[in-house]
C-alpha atoms as a PDB file:
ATOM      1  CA  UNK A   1     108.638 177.032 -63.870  1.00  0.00           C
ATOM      2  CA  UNK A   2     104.999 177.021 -63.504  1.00  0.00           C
ATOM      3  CA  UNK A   3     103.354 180.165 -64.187  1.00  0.00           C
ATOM      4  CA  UNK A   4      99.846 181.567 -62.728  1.00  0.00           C
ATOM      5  CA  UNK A   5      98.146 181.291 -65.825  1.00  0.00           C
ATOM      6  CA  UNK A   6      99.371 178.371 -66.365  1.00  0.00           C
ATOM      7  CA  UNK A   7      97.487 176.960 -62.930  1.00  0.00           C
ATOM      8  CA  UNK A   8      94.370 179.030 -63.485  1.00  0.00           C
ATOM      9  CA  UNK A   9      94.153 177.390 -67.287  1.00  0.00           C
ATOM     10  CA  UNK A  10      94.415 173.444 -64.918  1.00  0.00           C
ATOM     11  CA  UNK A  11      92.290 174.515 -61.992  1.00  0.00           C
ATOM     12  CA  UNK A  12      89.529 176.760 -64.120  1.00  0.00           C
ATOM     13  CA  UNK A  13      89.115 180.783 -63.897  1.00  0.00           C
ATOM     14  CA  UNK A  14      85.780 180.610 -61.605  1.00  0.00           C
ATOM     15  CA  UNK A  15      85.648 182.681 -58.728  1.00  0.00           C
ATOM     16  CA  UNK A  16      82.988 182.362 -55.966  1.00  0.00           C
ATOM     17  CA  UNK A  17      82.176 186.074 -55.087  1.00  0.00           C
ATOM     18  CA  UNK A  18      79.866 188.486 -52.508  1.00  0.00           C
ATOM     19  CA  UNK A  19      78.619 191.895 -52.601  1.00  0.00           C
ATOM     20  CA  UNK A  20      79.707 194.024 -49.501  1.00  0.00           C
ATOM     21  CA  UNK A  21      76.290 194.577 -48.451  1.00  0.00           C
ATOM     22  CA  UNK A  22      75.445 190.714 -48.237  1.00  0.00           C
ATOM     23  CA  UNK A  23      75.370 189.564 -44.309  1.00  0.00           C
ATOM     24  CA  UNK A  24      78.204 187.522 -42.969  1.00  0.00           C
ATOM     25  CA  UNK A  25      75.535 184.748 -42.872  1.00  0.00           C
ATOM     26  CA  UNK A  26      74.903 184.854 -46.546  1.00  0.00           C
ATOM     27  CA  UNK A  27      78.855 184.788 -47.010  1.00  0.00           C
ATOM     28  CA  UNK A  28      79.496 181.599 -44.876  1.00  0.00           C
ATOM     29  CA  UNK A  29      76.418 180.216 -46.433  1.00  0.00           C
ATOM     30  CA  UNK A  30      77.864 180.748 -49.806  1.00  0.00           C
ATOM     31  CA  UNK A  31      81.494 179.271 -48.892  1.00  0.00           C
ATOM     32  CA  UNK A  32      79.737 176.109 -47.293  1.00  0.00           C
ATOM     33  CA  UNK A  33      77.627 176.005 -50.570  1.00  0.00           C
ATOM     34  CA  UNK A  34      80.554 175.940 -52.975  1.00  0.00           C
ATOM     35  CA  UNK A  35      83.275 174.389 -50.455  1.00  0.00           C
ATOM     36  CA  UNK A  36      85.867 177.514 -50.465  1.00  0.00           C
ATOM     37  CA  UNK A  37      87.739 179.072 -47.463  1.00  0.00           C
ATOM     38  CA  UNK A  38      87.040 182.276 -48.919  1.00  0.00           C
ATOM     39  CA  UNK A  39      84.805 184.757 -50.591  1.00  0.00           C
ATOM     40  CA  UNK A  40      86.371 187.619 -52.996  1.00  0.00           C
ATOM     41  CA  UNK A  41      84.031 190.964 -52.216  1.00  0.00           C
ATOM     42  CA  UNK A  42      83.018 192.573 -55.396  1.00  0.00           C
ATOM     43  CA  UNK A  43      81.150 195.837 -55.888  1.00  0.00           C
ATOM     44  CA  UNK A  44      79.953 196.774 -59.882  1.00  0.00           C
ATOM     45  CA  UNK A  45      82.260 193.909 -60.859  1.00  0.00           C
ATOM     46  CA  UNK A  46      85.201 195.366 -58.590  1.00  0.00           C
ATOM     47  CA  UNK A  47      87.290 193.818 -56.054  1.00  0.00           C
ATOM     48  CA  UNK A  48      87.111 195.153 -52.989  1.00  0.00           C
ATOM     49  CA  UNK A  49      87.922 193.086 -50.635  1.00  0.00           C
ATOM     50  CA  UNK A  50      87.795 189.294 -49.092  1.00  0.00           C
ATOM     51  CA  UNK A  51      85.857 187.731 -46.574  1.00  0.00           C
ATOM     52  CA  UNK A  52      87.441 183.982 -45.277  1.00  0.00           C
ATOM     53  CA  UNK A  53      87.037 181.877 -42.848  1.00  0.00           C
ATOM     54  CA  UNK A  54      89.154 183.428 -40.185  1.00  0.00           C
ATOM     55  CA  UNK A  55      87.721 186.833 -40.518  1.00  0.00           C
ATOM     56  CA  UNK A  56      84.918 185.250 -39.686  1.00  0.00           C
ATOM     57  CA  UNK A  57      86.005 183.753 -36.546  1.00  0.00           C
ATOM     58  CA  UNK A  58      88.425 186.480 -35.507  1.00  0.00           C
ATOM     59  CA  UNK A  59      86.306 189.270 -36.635  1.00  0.00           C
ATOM     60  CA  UNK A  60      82.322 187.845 -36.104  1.00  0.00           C
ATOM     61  CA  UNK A  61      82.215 185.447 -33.889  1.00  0.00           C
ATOM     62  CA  UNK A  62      85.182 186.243 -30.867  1.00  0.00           C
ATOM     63  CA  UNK A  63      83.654 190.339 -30.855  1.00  0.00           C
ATOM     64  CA  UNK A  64      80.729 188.886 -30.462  1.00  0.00           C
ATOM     65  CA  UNK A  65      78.487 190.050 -33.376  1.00  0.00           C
ATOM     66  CA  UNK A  66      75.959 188.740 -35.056  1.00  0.00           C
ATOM     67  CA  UNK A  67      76.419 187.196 -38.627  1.00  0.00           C
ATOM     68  CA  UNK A  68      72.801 187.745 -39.636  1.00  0.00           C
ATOM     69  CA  UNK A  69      73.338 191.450 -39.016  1.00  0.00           C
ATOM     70  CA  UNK A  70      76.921 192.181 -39.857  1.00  0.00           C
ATOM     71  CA  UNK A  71      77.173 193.404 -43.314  1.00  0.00           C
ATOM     72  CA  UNK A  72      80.438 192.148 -44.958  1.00  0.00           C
ATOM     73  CA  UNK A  73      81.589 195.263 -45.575  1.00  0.00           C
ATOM     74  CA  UNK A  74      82.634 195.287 -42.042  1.00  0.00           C
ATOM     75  CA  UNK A  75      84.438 192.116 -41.814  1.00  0.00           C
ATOM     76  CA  UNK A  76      86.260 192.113 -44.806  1.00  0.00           C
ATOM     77  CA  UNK A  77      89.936 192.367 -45.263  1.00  0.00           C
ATOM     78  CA  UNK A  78      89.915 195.465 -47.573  1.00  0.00           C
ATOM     79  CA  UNK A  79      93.573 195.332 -48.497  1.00  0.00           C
ATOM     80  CA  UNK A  80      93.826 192.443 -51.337  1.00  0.00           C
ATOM     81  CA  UNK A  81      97.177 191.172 -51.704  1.00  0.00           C
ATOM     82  CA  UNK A  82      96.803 189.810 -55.475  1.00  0.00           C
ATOM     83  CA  UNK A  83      99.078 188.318 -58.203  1.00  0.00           C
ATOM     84  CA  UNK A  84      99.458 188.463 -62.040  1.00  0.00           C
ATOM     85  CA  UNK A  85      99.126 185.795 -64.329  1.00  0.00           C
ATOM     86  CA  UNK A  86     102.693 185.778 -65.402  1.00  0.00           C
ATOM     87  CA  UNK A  87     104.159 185.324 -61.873  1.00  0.00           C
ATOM     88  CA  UNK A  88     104.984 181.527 -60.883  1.00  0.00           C
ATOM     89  CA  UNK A  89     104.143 179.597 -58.688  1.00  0.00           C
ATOM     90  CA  UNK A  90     107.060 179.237 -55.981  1.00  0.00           C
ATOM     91  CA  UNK A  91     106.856 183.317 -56.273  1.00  0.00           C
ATOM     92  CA  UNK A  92     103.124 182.656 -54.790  1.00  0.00           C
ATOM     93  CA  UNK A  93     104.526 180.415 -51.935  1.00  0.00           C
ATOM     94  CA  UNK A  94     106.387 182.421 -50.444  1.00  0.00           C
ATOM     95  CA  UNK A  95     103.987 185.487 -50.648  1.00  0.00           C
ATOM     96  CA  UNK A  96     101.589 183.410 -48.964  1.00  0.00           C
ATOM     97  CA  UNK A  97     103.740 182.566 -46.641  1.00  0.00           C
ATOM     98  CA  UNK A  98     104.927 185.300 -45.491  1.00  0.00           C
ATOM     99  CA  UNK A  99     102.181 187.386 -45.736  1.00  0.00           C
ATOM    100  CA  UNK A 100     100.351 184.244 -43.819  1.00  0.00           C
ATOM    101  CA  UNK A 101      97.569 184.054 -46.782  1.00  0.00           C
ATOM    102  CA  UNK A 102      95.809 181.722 -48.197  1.00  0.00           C
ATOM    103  CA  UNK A 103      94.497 182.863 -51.710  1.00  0.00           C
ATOM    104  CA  UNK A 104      95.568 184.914 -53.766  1.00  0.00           C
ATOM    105  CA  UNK A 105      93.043 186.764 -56.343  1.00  0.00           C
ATOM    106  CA  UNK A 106      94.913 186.947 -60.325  1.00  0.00           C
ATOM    107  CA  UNK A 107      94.622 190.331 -61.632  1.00  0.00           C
ATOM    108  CA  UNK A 108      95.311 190.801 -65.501  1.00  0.00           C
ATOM    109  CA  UNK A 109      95.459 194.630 -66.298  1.00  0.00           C
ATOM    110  CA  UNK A 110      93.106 195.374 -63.706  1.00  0.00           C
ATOM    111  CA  UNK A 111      90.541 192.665 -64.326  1.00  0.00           C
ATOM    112  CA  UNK A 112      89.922 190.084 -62.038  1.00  0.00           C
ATOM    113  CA  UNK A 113      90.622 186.296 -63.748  1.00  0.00           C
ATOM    114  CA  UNK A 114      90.364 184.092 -60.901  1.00  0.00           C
ATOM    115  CA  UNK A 115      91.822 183.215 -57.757  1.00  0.00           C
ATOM    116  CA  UNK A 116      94.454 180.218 -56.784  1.00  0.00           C
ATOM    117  CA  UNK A 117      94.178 179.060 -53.055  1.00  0.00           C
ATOM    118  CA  UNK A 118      97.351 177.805 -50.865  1.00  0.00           C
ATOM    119  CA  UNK A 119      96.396 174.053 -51.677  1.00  0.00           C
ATOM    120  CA  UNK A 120      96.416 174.599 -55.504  1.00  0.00           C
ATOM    121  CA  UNK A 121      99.974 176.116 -55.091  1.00  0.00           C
ATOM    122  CA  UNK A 122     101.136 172.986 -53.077  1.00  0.00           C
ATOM    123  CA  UNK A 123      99.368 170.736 -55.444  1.00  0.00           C
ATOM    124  CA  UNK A 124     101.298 172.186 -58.724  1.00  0.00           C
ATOM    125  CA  UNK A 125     104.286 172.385 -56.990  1.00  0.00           C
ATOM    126  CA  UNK A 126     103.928 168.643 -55.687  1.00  0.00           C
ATOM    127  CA  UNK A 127     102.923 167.713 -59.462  1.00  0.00           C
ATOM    128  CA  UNK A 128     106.048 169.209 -61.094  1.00  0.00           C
ATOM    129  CA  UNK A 129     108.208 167.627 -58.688  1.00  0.00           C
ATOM    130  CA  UNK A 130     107.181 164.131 -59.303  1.00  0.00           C
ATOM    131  CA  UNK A 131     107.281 164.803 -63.277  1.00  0.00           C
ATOM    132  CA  UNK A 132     111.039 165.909 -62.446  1.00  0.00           C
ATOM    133  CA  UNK A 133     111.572 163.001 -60.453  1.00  0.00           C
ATOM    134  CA  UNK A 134     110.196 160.565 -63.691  1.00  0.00           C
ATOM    135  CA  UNK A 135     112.334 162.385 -65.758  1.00  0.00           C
ATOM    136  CA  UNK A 136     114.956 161.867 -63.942  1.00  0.00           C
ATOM    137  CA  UNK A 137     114.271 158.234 -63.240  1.00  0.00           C
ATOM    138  CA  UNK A 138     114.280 157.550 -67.279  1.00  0.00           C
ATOM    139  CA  UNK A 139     117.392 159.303 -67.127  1.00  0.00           C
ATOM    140  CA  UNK A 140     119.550 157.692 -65.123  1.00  0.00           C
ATOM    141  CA  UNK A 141     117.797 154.054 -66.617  1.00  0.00           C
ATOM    142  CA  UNK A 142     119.001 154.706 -69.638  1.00  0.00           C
ATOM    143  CA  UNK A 143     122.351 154.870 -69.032  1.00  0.00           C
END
């Protein structure tokens, strides 16, 4: 079974990041910039919160504010749902799906080491099966 850090050590630890006090401009800016969904919110190095794509919407743009003006501070969703690196991935699956996520920041003792999105789940999941599928192709061929 595929573990977190397992995925983080294929996909890379980087994590695209905001200060609270940016703007909501600066944040959507950033995401286009670096093609994410989502932004984790750090303050001194700590995470705080996230900012995605549908806070954006639901929180910035239906209530009618303005995303020059709005810090993210006030958008954010402050209560991170997170994972640690020993978890797998199928674990991760179903937390995003029924929490109705779609990233999921890796803490290690406290410390932020990167973040895996809904697609990289499906992806490694996806991967493994087809290696189990070879596998069991060879298998059954050699008999």
């Amino acid at each position: 079974m595929l573990t977190v850090r397992q995925l983080l050590g294929k996909k890379g630890h980087e994590v695209v990041s905001i200060s609270p006090d940016a703007t909501v401009y600066e944040a959507i800016e950033k995401m286009a910039e670096n093609e994410v969904g989502a932004l984790l919110v750090l303050n001194g190095g700590k995470l705080v919160g996230i900012i995605s794509e549908r806070d954006y919407a639901r929180k910035v743009i239906l209530k009618g504010r303005q995303s020059r003006k709005t810090a993210v501070r006030e958008v954010m969703t402050e209560n991170v749902i997170t994972v640690r690196p020993e978890q797998n991935v199928h674990d991760c699956m179903e937390l995003m799906t029924e929490k109705r996520i779609r990233h999921l920041p890796v803490l290690a003792e406290d410390k932020l080491i990167g973040i895996i999105s809904i697609g990289d789940v499906v992806k490694s999941i996806i991967s493994n099966q087809e290696f189990m599928i070879e596998q069991l192709e060879q298998y059954i061929s050699r008999r």
